[in-house]
C-alpha atoms as a PDB file:
ATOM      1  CA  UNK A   1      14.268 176.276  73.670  1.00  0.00           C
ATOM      2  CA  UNK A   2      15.669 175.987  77.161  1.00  0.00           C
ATOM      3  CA  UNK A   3      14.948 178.265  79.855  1.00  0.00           C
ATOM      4  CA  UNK A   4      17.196 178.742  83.180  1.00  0.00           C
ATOM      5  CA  UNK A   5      17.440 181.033  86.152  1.00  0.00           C
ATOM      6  CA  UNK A   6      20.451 182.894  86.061  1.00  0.00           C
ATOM      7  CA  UNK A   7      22.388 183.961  89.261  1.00  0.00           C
ATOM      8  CA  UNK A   8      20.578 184.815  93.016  1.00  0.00           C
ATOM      9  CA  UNK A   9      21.647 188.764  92.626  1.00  0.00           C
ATOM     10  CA  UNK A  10      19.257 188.601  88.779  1.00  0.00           C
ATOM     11  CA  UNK A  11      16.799 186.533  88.844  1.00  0.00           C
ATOM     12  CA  UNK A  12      15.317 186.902  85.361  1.00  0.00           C
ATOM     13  CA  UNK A  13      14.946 183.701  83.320  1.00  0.00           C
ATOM     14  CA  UNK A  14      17.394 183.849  80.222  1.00  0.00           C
ATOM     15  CA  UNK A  15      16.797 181.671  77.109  1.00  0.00           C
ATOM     16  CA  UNK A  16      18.863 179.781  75.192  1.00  0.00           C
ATOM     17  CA  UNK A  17      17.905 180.004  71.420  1.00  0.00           C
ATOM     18  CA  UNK A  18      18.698 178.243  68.387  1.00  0.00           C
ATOM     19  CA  UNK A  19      20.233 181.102  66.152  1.00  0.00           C
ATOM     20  CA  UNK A  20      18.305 179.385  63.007  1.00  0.00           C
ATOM     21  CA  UNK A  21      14.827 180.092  64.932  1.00  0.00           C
ATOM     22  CA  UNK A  22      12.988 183.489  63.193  1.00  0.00           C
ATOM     23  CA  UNK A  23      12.662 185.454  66.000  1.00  0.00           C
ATOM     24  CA  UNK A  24      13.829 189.253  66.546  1.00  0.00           C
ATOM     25  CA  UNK A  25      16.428 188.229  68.729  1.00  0.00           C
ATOM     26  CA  UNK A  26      18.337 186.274  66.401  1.00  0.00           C
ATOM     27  CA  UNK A  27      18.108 188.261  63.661  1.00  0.00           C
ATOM     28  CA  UNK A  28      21.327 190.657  63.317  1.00  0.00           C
ATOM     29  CA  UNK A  29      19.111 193.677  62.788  1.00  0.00           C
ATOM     30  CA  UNK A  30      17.789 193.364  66.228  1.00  0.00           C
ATOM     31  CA  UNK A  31      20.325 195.610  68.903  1.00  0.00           C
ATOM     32  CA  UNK A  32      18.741 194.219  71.761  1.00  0.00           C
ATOM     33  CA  UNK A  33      21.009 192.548  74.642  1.00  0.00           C
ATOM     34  CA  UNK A  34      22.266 188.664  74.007  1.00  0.00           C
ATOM     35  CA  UNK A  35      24.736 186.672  73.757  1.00  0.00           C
ATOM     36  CA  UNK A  36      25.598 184.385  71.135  1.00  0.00           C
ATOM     37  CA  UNK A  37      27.640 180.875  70.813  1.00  0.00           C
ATOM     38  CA  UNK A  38      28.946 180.558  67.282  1.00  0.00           C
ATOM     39  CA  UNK A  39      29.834 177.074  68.686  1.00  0.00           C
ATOM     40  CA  UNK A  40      26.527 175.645  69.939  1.00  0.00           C
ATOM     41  CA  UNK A  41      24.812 178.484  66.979  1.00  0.00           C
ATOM     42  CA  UNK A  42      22.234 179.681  70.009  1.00  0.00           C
ATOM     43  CA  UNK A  43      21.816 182.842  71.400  1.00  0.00           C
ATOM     44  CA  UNK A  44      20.489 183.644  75.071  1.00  0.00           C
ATOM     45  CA  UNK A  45      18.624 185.897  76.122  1.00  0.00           C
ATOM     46  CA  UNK A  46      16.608 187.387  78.914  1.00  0.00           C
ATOM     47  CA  UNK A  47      12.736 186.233  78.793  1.00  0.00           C
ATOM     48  CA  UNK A  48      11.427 189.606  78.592  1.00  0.00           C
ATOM     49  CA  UNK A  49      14.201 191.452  76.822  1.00  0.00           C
ATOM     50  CA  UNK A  50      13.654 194.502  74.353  1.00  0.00           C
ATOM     51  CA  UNK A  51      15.836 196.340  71.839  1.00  0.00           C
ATOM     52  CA  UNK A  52      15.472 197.968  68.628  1.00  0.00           C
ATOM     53  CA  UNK A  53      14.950 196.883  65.147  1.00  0.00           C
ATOM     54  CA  UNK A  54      17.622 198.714  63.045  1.00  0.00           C
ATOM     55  CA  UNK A  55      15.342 197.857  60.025  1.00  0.00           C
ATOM     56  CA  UNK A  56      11.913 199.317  61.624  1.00  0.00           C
ATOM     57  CA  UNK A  57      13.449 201.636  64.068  1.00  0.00           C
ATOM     58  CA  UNK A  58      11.252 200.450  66.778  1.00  0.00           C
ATOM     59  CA  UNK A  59      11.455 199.434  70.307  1.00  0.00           C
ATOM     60  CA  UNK A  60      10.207 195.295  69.724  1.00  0.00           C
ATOM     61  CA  UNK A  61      10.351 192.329  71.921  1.00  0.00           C
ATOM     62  CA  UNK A  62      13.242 190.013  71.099  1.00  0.00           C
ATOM     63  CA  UNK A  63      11.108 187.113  71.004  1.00  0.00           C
ATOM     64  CA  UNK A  64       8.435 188.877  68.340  1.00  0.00           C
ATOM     65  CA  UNK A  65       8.002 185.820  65.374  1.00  0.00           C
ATOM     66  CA  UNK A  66       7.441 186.132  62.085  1.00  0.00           C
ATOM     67  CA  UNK A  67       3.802 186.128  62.560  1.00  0.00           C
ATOM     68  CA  UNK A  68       4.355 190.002  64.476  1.00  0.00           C
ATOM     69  CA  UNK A  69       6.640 190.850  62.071  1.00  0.00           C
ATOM     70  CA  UNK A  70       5.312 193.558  59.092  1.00  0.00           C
ATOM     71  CA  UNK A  71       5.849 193.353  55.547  1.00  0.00           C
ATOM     72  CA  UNK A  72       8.807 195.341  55.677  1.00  0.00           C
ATOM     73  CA  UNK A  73      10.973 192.999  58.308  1.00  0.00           C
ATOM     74  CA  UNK A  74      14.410 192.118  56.570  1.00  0.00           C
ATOM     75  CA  UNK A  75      15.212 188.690  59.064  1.00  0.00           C
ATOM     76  CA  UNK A  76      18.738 188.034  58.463  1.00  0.00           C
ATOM     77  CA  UNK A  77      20.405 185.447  60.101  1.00  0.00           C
ATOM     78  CA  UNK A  78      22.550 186.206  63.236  1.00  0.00           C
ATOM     79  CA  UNK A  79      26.344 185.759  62.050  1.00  0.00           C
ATOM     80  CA  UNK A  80      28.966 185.529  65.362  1.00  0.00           C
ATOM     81  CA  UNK A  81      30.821 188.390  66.288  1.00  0.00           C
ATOM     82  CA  UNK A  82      34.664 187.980  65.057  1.00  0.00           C
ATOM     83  CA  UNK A  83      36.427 187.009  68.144  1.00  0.00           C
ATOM     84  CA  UNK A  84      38.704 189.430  69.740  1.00  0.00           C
ATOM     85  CA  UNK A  85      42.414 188.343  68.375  1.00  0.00           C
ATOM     86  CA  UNK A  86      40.966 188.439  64.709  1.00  0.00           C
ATOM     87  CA  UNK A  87      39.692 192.349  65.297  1.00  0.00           C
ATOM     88  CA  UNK A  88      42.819 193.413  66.594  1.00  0.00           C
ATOM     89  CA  UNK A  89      45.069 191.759  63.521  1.00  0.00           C
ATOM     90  CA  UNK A  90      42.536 193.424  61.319  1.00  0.00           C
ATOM     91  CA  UNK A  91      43.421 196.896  62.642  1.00  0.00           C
ATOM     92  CA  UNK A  92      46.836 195.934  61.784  1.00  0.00           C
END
């Protein structure tokens, strides 16, 4: 895990994740705010970030483990958006 500072105007500390790592920010149930490389397969995030588990529909910390997690969490890995030229010949 890497942490940096991101520009002056935001100063929160985002995190750069490998997408394998069990946490509710990488899981693709989680609609929390990220941003994910399907090159480098890491996602980043901000250190405190929050969104919702689609799964649970609750409010959870992205960076909840499996430890947190209850019996009925359904982890599934994060798979990368399509990119932007393969959604538009789709909707051809």
């Amino acid at each position: 895990m890497l942490t940096v500072t991101s520009s002056a105007s935001d100063m929160s500390k985002k995190l750069i994740l490998p997408a394998e790592v069990k946490i509710c920010a990488t899981c693709s149930y989680w609609d929390g705010e990220r941003k994910v490389d399907p090159e480098l397969a890491v996602v980043v995030v901000d250190e405190g970030c929050e969104g919702e588990c689609l799964v649970q529909s609750k409010c959870c910390q992205g960076l909840n483990d499996e430890f947190e997690w209850r019996d009925d969490c359904l982890w599934e890995h994060l798979a990368p958006d399509a990119p932007e030229d393969s959604k538009q010949n789709e909707e051809k």
